[in-house]
N, C-alpha and C. Protein backbone atom coordinates (compact mmCIF):
# COMPACT_ATOMS: atom_id res chain seq x y z
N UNK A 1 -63.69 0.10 81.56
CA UNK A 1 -63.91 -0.94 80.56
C UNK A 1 -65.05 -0.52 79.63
N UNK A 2 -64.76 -1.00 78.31
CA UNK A 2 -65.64 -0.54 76.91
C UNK A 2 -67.25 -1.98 77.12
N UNK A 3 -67.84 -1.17 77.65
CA UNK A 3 -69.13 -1.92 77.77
C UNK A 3 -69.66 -2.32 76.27
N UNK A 4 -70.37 -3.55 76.01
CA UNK A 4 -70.71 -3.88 74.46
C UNK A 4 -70.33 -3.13 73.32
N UNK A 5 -69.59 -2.49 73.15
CA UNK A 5 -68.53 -1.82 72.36
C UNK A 5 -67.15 -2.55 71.55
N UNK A 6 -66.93 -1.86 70.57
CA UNK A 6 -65.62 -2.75 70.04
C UNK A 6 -64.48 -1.42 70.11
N UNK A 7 -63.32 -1.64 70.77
CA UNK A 7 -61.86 -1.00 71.10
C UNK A 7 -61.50 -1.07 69.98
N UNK A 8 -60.69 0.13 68.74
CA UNK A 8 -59.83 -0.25 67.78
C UNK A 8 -58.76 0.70 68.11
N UNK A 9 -57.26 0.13 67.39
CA UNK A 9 -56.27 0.54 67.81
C UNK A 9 -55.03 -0.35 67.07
N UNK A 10 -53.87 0.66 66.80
CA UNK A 10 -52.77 -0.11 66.38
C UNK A 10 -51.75 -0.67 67.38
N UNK A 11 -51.23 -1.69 66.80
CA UNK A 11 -50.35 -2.14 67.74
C UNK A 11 -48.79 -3.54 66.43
N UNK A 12 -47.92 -3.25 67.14
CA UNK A 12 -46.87 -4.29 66.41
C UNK A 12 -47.05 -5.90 67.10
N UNK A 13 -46.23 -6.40 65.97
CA UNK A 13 -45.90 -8.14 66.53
C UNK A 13 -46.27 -8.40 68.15
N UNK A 14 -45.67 -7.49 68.74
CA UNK A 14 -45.21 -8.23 69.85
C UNK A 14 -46.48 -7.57 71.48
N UNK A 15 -47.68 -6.83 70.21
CA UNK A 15 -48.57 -6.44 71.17
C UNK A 15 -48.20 -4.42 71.97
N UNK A 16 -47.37 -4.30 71.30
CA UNK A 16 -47.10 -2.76 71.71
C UNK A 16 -47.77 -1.81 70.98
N UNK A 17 -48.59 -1.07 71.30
CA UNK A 17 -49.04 0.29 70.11
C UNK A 17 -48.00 0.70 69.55
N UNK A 18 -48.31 1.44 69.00
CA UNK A 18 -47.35 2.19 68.07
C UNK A 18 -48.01 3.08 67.26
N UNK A 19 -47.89 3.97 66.54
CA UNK A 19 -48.60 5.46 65.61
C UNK A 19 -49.33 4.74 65.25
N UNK A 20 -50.41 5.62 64.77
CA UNK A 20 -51.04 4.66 63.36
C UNK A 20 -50.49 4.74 62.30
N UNK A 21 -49.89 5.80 62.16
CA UNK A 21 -48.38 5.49 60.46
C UNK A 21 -47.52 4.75 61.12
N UNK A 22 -47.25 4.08 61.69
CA UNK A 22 -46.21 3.03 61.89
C UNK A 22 -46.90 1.74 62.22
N UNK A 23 -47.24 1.51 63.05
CA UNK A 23 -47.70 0.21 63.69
C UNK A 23 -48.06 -1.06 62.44
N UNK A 24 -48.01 -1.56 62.68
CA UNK A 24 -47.65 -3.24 62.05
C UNK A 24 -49.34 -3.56 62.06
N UNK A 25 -49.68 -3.76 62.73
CA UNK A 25 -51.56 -3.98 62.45
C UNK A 25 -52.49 -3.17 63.21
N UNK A 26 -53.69 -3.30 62.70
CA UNK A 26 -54.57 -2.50 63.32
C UNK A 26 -55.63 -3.39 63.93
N UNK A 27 -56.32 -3.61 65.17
CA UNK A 27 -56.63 -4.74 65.20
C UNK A 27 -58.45 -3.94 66.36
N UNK A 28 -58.85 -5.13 66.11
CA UNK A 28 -60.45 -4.54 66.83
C UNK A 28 -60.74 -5.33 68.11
N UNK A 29 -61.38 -4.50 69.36
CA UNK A 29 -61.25 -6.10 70.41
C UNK A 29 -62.69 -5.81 71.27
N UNK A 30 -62.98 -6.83 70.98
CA UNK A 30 -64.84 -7.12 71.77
C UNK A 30 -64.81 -7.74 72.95
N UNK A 31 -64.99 -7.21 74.05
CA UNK A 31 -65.25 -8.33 75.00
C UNK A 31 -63.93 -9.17 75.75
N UNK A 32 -62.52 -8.20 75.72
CA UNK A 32 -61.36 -8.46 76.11
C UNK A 32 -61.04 -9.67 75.05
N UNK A 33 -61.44 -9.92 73.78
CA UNK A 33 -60.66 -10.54 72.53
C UNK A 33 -60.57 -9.83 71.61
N UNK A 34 -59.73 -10.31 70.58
CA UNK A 34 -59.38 -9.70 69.59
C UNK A 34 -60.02 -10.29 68.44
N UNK A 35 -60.73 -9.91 67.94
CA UNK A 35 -62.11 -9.74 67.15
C UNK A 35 -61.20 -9.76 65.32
N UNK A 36 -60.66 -8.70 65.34
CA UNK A 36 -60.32 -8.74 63.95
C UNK A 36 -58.71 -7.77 64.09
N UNK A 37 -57.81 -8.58 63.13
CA UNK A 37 -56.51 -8.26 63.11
C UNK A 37 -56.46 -7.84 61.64
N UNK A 38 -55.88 -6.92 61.16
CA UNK A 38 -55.65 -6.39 59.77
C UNK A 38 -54.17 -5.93 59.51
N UNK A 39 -53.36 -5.94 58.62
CA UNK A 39 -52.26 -5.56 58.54
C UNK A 39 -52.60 -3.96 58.45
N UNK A 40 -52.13 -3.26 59.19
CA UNK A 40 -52.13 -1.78 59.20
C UNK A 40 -52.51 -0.80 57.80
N UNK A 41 -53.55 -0.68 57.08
CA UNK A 41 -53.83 0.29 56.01
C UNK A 41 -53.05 1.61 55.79
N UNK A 42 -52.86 2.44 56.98
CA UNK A 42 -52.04 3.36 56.50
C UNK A 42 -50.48 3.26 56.33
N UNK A 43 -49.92 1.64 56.34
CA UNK A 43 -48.64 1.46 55.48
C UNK A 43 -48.57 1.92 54.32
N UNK A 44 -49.88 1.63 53.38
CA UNK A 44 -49.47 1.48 52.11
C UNK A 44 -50.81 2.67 51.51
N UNK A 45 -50.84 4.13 52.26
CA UNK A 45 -51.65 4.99 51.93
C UNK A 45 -50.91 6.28 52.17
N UNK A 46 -51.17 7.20 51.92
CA UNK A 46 -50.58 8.19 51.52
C UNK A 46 -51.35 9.41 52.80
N UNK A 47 -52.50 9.11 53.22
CA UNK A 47 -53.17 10.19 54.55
C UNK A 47 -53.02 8.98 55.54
N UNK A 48 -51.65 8.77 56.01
CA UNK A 48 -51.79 7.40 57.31
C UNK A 48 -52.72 7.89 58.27
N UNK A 49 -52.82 8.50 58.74
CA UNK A 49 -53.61 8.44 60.40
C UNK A 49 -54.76 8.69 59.87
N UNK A 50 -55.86 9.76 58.77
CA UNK A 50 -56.95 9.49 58.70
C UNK A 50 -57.29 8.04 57.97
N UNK A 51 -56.60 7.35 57.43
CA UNK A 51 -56.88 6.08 56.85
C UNK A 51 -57.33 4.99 57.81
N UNK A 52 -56.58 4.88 59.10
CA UNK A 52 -56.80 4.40 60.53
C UNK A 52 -57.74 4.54 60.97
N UNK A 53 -58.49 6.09 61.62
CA UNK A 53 -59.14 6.41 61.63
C UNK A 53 -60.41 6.19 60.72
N UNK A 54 -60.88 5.66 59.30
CA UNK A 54 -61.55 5.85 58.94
C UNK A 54 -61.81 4.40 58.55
N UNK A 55 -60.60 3.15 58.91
CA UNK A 55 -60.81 1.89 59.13
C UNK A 55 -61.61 1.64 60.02
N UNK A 56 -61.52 2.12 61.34
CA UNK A 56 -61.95 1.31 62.80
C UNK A 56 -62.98 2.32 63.01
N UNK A 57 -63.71 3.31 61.83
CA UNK A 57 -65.57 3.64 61.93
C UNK A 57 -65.60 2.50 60.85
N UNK A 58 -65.18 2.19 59.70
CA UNK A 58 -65.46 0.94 59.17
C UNK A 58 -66.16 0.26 59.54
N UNK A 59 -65.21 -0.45 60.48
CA UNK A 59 -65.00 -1.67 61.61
C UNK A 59 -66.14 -1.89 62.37
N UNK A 60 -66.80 -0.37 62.90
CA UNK A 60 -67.74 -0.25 64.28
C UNK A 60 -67.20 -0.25 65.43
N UNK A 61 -66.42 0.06 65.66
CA UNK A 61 -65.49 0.41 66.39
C UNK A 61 -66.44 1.95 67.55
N UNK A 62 -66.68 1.89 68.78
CA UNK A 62 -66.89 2.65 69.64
C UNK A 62 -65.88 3.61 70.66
N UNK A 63 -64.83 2.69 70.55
CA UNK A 63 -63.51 3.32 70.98
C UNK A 63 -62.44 3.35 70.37
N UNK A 64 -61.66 4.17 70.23
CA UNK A 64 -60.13 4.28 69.59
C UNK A 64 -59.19 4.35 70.87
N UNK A 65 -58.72 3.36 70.75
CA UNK A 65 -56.63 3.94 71.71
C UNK A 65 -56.15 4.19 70.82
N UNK A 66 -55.58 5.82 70.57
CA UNK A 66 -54.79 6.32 70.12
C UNK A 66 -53.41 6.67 70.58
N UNK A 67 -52.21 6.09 70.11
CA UNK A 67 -51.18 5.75 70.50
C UNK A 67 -50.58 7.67 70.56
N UNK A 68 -50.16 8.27 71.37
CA UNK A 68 -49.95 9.32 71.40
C UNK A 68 -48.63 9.76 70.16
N UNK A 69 -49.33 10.77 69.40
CA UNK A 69 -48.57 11.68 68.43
C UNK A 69 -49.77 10.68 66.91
N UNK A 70 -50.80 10.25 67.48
CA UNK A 70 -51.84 9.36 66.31
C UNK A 70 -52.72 10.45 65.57
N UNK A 71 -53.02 11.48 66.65
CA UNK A 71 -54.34 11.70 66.55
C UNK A 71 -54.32 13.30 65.87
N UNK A 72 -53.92 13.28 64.47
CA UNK A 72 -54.05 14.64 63.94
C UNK A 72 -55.36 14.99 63.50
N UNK A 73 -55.53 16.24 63.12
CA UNK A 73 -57.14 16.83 63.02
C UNK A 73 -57.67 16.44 62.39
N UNK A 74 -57.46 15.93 60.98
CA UNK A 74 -58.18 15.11 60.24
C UNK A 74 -58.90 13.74 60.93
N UNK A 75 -58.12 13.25 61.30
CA UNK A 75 -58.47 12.04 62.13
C UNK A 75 -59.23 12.18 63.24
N UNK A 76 -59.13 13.01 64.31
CA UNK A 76 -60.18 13.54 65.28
C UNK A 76 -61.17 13.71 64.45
N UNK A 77 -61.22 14.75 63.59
CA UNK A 77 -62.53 15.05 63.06
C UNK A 77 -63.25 13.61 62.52
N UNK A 78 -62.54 12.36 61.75
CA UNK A 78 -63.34 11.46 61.32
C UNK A 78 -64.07 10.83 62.69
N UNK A 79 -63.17 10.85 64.15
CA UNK A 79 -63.52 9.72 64.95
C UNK A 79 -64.38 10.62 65.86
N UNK A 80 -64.43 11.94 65.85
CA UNK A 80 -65.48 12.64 66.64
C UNK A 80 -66.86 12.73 65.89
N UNK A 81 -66.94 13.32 64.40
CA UNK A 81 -68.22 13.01 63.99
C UNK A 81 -68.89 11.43 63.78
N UNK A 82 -68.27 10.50 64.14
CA UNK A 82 -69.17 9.25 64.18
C UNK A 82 -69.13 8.76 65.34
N UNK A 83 -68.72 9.37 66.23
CA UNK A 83 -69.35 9.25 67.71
C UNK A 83 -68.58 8.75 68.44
N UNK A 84 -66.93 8.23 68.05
CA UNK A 84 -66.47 7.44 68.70
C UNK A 84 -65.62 7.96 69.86
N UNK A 85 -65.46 7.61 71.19
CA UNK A 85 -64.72 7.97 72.29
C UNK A 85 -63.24 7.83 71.73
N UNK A 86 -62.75 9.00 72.17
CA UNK A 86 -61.06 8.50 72.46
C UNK A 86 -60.37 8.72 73.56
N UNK A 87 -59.14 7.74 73.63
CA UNK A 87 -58.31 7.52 74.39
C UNK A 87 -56.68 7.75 73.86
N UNK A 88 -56.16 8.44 74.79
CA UNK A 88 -54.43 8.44 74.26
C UNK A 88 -53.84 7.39 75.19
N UNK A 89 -53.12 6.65 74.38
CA UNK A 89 -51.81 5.67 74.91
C UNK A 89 -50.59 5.76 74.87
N UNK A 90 -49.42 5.24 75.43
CA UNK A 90 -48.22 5.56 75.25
C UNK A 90 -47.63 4.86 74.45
N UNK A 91 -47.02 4.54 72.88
CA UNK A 91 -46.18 4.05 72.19
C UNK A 91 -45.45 3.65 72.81
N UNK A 92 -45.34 1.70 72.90
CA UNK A 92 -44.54 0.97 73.44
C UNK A 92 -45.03 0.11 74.88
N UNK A 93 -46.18 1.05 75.12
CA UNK A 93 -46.88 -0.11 75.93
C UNK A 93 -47.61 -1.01 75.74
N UNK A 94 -47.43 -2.26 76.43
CA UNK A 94 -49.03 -3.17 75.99
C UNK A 94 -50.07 -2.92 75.59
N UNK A 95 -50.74 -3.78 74.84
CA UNK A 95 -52.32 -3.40 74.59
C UNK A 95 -52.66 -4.23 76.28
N UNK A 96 -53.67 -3.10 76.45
CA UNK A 96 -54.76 -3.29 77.57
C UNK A 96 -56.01 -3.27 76.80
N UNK A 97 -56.96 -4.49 77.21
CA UNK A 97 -58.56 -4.02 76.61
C UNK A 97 -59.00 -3.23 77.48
N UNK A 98 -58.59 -2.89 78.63
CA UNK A 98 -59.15 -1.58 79.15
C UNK A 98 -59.19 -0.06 79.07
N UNK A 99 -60.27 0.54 79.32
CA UNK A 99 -59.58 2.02 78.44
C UNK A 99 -58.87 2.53 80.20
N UNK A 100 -59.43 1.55 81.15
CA UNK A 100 -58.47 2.59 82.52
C UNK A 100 -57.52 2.59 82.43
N UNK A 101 -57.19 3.77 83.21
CA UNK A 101 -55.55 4.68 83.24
C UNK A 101 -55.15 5.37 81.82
N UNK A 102 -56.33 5.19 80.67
CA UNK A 102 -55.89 6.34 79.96
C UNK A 102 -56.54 7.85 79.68
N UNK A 103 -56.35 8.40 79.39
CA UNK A 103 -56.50 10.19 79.21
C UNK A 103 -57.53 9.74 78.03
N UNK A 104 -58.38 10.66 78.08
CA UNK A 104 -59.56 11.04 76.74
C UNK A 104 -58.89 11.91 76.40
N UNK A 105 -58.63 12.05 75.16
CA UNK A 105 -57.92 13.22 73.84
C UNK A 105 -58.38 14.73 74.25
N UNK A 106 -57.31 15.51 73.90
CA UNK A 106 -57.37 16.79 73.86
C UNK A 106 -56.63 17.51 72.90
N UNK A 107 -57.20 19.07 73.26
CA UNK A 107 -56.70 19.63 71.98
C UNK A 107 -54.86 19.60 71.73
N UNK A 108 -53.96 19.31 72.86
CA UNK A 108 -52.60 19.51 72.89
C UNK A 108 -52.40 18.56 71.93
N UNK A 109 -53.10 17.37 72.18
CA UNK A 109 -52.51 15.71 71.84
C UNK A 109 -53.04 16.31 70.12
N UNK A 110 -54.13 16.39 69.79
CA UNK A 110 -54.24 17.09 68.37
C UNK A 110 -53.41 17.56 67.47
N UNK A 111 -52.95 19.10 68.22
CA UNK A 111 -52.17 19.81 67.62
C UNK A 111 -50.20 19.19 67.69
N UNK A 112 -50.28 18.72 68.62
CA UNK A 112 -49.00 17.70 68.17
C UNK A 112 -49.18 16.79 67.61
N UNK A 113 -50.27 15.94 67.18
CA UNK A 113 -50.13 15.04 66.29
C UNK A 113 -50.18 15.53 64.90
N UNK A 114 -50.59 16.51 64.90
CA UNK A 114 -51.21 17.30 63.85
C UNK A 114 -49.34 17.98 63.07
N UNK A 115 -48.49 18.40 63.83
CA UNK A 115 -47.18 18.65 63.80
C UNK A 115 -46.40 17.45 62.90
N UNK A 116 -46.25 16.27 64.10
CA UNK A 116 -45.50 14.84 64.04
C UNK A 116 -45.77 14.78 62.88
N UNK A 117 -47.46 14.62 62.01
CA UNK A 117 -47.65 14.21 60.83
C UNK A 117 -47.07 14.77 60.17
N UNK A 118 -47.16 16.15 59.68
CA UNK A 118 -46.68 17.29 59.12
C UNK A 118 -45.09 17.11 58.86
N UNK A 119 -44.48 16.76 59.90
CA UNK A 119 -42.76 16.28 59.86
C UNK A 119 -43.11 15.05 59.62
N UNK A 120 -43.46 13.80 59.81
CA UNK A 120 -43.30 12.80 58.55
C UNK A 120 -43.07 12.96 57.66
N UNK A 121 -44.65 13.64 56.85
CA UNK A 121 -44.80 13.83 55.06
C UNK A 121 -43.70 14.65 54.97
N UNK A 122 -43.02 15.67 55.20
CA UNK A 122 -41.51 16.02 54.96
C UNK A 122 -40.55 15.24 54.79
N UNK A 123 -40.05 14.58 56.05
CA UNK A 123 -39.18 13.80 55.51
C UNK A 123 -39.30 12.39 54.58
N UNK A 124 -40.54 12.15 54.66
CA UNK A 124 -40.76 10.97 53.91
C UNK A 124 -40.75 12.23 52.34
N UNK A 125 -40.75 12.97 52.18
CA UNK A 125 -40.89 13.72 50.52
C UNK A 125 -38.87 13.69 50.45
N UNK A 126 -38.27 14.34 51.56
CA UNK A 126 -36.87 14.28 51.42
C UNK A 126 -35.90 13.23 51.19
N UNK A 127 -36.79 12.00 51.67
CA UNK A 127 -35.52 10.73 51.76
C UNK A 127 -36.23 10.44 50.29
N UNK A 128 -37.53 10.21 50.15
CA UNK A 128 -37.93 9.88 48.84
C UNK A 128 -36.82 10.05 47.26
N UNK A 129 -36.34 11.32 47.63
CA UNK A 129 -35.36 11.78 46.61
C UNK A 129 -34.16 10.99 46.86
N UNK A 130 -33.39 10.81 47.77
CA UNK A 130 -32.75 10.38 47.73
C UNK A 130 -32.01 8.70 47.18
């Protein structure tokens, strides 16, 4: 558990994470509540996951759950130089305010998120044309 700290992290309607380029809101949680709910910023931005990332140091945010395939290098780099812990989660599970039972980030989870993004902005440039 995130001792006097605030948890940020995306999640949809119905309380499931989800990417941070996808997920439906981004929301902040103090003290096992939910502190502040925002409609997700990197919907309507063009660098989704560092935009996330650079909401919830905004925020004050001490921890990130990063929904696994979230956390590309840009984004590590914003949430490691301001000090913040991370955590990987599984897309589609509950939000827990706890960070137990999840993994602290590594370089694999990086470099595949770092990929995933990479194939987004592709196909989001390909269907664009269409």
């Amino acid at each position: 558990m995130v001792e006097d700290g605030a948890i940020c992290t995306t999640v949809n309607e119905d309380m499931t994470f989800d990417l941070f380029s996808k997920a439906h809101y981004l929301v902040l949680i103090r003290n096992g509540a939910i502190i502040h709910k925002e409609v997700n910023p990197a919907l309507s931005s063009a660098n989704k996951r560092p935009t996330v990332a650079k909401r919830c140091v905004e925020l004050g945010a001490t921890t990130v759950l990063a929904p696994h395939g979230s956390l590309c290098y840009p984004s590590y780099l914003i949430l490691k130089r301001s000090g913040v812990n991370i955590y990987v989660t599984r897309p589609g599970d509950r939000l827990s305010i706890s960070v137990d039972g999840y993994g602290r980030t590594n370089a694999w989870e990086v470099i595949y998120s770092s990929f995933l993004a990479i194939k987004e902005r592709i196909d989001e440039v390909l269907h664009r044309g269409k």
